[in-house]
C-alpha atoms as a PDB file:
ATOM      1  CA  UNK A   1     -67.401  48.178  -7.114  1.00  0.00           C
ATOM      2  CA  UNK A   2     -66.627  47.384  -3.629  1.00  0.00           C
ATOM      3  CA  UNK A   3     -63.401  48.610  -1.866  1.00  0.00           C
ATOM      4  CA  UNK A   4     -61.790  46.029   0.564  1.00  0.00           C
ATOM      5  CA  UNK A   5     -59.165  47.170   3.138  1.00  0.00           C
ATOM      6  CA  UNK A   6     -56.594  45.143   3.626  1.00  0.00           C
ATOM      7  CA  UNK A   7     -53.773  44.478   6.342  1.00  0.00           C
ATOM      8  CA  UNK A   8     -50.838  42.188   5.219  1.00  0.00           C
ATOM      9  CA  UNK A   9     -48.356  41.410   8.472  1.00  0.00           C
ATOM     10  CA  UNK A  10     -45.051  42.760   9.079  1.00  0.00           C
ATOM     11  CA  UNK A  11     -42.170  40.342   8.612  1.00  0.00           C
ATOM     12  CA  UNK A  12     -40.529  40.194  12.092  1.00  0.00           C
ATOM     13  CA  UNK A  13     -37.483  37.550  11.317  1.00  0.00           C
ATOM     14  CA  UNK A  14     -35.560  35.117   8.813  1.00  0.00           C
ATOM     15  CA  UNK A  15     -36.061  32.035   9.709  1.00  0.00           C
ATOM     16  CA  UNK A  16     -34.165  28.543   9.249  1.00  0.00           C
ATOM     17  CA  UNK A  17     -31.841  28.073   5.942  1.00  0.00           C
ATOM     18  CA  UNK A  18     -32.317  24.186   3.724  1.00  0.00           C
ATOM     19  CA  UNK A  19     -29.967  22.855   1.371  1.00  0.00           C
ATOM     20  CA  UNK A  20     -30.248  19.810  -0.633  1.00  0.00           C
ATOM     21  CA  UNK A  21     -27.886  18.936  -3.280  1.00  0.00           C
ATOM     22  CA  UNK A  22     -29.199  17.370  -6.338  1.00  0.00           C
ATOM     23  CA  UNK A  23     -27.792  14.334  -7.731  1.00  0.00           C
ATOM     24  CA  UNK A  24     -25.079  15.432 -10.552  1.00  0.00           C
ATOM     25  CA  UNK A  25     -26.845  14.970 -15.210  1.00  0.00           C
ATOM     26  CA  UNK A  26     -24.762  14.024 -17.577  1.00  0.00           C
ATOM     27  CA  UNK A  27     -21.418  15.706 -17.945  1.00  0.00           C
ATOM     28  CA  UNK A  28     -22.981  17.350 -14.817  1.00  0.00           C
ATOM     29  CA  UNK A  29     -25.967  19.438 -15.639  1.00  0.00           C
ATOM     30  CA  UNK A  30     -28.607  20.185 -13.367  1.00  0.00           C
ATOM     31  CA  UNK A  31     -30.727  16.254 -13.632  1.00  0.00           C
ATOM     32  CA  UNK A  32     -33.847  17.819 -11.564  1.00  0.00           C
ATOM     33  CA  UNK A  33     -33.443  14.854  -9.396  1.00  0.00           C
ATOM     34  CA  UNK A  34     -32.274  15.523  -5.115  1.00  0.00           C
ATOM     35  CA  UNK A  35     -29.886  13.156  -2.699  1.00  0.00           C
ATOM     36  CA  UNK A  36     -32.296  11.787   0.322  1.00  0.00           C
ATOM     37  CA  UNK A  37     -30.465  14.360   2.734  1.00  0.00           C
ATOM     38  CA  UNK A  38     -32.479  18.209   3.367  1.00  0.00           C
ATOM     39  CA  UNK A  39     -30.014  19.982   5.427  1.00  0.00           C
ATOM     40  CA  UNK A  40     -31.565  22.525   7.866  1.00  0.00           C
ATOM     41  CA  UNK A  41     -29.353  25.126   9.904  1.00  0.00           C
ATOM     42  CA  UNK A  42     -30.797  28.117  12.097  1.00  0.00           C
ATOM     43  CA  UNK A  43     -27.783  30.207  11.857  1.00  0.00           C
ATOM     44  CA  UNK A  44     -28.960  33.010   9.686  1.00  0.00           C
ATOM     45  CA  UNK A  45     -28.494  36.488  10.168  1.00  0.00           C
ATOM     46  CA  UNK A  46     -30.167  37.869   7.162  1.00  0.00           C
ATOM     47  CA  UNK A  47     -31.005  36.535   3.621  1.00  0.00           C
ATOM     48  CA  UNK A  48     -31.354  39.686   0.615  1.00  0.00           C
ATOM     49  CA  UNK A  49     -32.565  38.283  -2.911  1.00  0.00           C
ATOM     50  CA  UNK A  50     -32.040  39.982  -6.058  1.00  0.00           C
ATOM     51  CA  UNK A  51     -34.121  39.684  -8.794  1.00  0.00           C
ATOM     52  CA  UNK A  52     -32.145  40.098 -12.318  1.00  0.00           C
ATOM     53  CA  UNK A  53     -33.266  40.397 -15.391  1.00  0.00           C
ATOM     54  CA  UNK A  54     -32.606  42.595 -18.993  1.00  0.00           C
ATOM     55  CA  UNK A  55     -34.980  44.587 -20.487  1.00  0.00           C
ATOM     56  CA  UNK A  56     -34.923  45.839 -24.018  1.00  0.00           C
ATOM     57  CA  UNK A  57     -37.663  48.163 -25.489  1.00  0.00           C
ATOM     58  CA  UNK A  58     -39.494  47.561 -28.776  1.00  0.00           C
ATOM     59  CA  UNK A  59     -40.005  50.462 -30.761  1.00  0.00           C
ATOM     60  CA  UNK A  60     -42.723  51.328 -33.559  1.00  0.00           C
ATOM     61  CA  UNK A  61     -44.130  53.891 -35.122  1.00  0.00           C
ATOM     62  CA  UNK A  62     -42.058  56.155 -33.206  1.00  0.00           C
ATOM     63  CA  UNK A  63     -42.868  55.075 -29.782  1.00  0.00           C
ATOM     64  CA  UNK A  64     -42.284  51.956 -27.375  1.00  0.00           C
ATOM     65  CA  UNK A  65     -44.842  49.355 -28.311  1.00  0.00           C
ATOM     66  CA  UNK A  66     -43.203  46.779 -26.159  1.00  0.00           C
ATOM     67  CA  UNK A  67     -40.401  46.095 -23.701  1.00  0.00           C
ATOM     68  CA  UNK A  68     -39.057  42.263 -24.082  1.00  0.00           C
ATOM     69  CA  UNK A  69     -37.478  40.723 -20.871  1.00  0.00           C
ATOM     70  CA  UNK A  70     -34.228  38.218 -20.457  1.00  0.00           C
ATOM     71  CA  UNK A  71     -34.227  36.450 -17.423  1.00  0.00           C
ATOM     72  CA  UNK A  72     -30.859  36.574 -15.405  1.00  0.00           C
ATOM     73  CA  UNK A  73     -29.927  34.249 -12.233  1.00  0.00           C
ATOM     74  CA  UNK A  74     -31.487  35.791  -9.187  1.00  0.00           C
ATOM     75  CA  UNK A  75     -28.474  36.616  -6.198  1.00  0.00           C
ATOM     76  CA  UNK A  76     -29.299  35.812  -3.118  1.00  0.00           C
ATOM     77  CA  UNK A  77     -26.827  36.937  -0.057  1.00  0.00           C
ATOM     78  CA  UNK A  78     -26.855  34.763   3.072  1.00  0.00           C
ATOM     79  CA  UNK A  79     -24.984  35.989   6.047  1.00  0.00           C
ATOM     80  CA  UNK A  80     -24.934  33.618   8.491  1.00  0.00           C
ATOM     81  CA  UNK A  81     -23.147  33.270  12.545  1.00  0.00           C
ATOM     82  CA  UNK A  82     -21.860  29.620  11.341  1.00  0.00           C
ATOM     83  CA  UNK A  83     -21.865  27.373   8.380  1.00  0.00           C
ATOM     84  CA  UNK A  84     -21.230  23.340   8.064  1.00  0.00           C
ATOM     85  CA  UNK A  85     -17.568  22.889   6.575  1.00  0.00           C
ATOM     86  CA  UNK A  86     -18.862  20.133   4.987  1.00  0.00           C
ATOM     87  CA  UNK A  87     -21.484  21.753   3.404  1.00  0.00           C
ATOM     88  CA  UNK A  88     -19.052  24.619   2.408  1.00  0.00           C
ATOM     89  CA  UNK A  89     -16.701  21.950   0.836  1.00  0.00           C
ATOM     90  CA  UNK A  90     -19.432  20.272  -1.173  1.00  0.00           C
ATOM     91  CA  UNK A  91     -20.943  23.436  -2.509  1.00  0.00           C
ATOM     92  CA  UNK A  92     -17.503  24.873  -3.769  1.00  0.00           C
ATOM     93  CA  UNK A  93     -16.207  21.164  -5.097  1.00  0.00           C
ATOM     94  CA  UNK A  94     -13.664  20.848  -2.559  1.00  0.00           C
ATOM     95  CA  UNK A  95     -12.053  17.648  -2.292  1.00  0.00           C
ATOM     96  CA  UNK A  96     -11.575  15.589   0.646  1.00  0.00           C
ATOM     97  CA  UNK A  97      -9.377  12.978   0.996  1.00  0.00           C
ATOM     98  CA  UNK A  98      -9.512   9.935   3.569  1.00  0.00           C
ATOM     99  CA  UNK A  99      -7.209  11.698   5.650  1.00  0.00           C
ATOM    100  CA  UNK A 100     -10.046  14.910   6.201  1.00  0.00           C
ATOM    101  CA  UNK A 101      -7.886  16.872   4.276  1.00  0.00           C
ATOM    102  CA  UNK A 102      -9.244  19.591   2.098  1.00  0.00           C
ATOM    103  CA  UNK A 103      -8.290  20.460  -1.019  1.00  0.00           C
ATOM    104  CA  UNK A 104     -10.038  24.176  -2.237  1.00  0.00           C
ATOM    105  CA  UNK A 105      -9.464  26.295  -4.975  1.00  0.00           C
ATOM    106  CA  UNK A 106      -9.112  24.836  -7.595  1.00  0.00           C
ATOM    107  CA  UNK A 107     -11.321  25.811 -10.506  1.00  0.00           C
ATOM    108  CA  UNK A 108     -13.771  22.984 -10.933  1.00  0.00           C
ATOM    109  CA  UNK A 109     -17.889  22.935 -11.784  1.00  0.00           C
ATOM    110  CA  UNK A 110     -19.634  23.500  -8.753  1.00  0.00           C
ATOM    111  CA  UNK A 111     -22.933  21.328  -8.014  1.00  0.00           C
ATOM    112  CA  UNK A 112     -25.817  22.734  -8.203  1.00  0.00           C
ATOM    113  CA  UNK A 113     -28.492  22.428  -4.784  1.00  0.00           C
ATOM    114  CA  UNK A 114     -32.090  23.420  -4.021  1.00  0.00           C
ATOM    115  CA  UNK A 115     -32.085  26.534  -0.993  1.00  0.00           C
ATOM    116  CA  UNK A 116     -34.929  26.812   1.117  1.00  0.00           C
ATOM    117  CA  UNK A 117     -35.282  29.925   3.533  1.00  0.00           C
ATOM    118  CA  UNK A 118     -38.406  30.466   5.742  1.00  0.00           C
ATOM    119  CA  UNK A 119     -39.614  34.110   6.321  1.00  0.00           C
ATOM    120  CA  UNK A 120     -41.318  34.654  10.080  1.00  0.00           C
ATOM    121  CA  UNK A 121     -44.111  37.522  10.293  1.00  0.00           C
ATOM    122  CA  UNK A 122     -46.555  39.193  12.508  1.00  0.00           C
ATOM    123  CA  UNK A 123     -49.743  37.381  13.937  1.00  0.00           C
ATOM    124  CA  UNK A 124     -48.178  33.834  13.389  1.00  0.00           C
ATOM    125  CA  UNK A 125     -47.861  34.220   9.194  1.00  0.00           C
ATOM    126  CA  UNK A 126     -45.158  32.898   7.432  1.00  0.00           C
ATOM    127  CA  UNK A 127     -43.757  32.398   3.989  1.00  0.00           C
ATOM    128  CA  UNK A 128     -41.922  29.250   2.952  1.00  0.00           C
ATOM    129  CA  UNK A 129     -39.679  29.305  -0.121  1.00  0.00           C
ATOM    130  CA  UNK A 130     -37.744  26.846  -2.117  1.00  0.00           C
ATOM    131  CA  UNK A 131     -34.832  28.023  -4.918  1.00  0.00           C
ATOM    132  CA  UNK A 132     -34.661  23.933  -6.532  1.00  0.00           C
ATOM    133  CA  UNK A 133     -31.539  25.123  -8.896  1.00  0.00           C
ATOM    134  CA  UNK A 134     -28.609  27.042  -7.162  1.00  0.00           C
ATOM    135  CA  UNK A 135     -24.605  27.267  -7.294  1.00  0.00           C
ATOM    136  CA  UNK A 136     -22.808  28.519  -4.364  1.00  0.00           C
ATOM    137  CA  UNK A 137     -20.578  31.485  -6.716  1.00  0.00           C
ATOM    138  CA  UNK A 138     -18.876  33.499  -3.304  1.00  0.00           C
ATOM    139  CA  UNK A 139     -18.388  33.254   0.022  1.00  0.00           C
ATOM    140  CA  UNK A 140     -16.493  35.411   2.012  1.00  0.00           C
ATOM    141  CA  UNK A 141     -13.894  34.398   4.646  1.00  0.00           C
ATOM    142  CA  UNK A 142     -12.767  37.294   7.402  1.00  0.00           C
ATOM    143  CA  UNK A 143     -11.847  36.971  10.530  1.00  0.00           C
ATOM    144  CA  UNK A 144     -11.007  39.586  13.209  1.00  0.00           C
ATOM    145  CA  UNK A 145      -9.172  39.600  16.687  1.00  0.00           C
ATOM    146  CA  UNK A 146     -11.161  39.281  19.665  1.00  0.00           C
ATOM    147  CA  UNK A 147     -11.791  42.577  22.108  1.00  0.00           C
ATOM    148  CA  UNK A 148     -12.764  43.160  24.964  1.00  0.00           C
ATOM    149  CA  UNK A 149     -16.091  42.832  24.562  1.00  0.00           C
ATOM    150  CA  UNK A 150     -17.555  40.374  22.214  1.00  0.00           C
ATOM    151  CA  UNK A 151     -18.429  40.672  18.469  1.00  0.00           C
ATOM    152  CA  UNK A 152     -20.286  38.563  15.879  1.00  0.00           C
ATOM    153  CA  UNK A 153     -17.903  37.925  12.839  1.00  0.00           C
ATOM    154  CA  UNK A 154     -20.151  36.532  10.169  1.00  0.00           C
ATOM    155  CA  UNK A 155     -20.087  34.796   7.153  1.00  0.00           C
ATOM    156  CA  UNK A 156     -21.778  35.943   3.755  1.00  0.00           C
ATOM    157  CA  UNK A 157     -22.570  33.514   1.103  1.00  0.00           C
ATOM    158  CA  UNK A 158     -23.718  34.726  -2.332  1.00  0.00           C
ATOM    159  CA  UNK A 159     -25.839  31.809  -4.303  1.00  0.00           C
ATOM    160  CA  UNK A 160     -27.181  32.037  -7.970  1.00  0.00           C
ATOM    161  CA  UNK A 161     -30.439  30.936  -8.541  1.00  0.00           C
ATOM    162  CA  UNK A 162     -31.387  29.587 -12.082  1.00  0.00           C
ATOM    163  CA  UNK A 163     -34.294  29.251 -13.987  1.00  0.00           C
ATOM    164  CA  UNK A 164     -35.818  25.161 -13.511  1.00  0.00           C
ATOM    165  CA  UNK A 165     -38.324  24.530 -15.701  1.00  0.00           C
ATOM    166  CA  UNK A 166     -39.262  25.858 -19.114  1.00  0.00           C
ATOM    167  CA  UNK A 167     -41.271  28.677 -17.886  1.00  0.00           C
ATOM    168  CA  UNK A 168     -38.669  30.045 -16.579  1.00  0.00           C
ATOM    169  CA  UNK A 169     -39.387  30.079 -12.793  1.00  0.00           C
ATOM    170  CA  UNK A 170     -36.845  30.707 -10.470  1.00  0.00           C
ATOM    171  CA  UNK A 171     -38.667  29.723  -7.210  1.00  0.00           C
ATOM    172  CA  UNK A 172     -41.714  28.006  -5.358  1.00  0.00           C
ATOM    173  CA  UNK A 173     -42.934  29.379  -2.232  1.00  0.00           C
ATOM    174  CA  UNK A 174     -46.620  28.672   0.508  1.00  0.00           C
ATOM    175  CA  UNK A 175     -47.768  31.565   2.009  1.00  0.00           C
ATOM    176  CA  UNK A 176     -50.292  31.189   4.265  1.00  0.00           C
ATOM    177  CA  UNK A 177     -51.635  35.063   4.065  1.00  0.00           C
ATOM    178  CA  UNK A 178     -52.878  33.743   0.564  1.00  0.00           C
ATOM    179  CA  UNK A 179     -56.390  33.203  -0.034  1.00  0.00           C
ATOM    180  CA  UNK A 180     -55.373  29.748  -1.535  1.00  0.00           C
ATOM    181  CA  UNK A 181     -52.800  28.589   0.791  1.00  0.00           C
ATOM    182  CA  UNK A 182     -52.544  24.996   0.864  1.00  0.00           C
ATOM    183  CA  UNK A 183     -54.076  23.865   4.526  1.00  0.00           C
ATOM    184  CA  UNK A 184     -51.962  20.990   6.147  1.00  0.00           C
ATOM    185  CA  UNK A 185     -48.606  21.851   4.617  1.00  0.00           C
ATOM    186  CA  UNK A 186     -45.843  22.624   7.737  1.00  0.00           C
ATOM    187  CA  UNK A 187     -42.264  23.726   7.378  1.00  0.00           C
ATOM    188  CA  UNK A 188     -41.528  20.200   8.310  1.00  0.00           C
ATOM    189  CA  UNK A 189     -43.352  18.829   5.083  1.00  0.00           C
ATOM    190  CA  UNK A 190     -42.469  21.773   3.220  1.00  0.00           C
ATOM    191  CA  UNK A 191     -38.626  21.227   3.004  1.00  0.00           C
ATOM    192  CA  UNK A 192     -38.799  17.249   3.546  1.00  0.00           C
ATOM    193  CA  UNK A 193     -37.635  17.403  -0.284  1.00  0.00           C
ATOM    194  CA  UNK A 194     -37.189  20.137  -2.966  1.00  0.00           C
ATOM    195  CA  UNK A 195     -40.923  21.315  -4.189  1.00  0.00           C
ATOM    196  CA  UNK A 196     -40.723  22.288  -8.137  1.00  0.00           C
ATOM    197  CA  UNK A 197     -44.572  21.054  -8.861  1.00  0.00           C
ATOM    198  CA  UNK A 198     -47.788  20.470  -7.701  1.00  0.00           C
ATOM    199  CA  UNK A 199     -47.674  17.100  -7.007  1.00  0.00           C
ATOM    200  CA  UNK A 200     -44.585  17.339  -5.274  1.00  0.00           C
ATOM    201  CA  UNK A 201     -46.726  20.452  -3.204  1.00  0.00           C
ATOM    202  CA  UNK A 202     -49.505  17.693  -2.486  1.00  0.00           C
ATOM    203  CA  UNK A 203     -47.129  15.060  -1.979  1.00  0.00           C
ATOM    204  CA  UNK A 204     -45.373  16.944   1.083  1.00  0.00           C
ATOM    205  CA  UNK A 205     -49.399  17.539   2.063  1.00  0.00           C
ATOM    206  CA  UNK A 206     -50.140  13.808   2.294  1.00  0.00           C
ATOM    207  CA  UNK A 207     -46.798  13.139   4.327  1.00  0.00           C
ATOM    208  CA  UNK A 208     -45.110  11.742   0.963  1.00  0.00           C
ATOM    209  CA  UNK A 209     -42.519  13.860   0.263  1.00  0.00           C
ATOM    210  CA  UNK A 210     -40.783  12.539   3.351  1.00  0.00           C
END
């Protein structure tokens, strides 16, 4: 059996954020269906996933025969140098009157929103991922007095990713280190719309997911 050395690149930086909200179900769960708008910003610092799940072990015959798994909503943590208020106000359910004033805080449902983060590595490789069914559940709001010299005072979002089809999958992602990564596909097509299938992956190929 042959041995095959492999060198996978280095991630050097986190690239552009997308956010698309989806269009509000009935009594307003998740419909699986996005608004036109893909909102991109390049204000991100870092972006730090968390995978969660429960795991409960099977015993038999006095041993662990198997370990059974619950899927839990992934976190991801955003900080970011600047966020759209508008954005902000949409994600938590804010309301905004004609005037522009905004009304936070109260405790209403939240819509949910697809979040798309590209990850920059070594040699020209990148990853491209898509979350299609998130909740914005914190943000954090600080704000400091300015020194003499100047410091970045940040913003950190946390989002809840959820589970989108009936497998169970959490996200959708191109990387083009892959052996089978899709040739034609650019962050432009990638994030022109939500991807949660194939089609919609060879949609965005063709130029249709535009």
């Amino acid at each position: 059996m042959a041995i095959k050395n492999k060198r996978p690149p280095r991630k050097e930086t986190v690239g552009a954020q997308y956010i698309c909200f989806a269009t509000p179900g009935e009594d307003g769960e998740w419909s699986g269906q996005y608004e036109t708008d893909v909102e991109r910003t390049a204000t991100v610092k870092s972006v730090s996933v968390t995978e969660n799940s429960e795991s409960a072990d099977v015993y038999a015959s006095g041993e662990v025969y198997d370990t059974d798994q619950a899927a839990a909503a992934d976190s991801i943590e955003v900080e970011v140098i600047a966020f759209p208020i508008d954005t902000l106000a949409k994600a938590r359910a804010a309301t905004v009157d004609e005037g522009g004033l905004i009304k936070d805080g109260a405790p209403k449902t939240r819509p949910f929103f697809a979040y798309g983060k590209v990850v920059l590595m070594k040699n020209g490789h990148f990853r491209y991922e898509w979350y299609p069914k998130c909740k914005l559940t914190e943000n954090s709001d600080e704000t400091a007095t300015r020194e003499e010299s100047p410091s970045e005072q940040n913003d950190t979002f946390t989002i809840s990713a959820y589970s989108f089809d009936e497998d169970g999958n959490k996200k959708t992602y191109v990387d083009s280190t892959a052996s089978n990564f899709p040739e034609g596909i650019t962050e432009e097509k990638f994030f022109a719309k939500p991807i949660l299938t194939k089609e919609d992956l060879a949609a965005a190929i063709s130029g249709g997911g535009s």
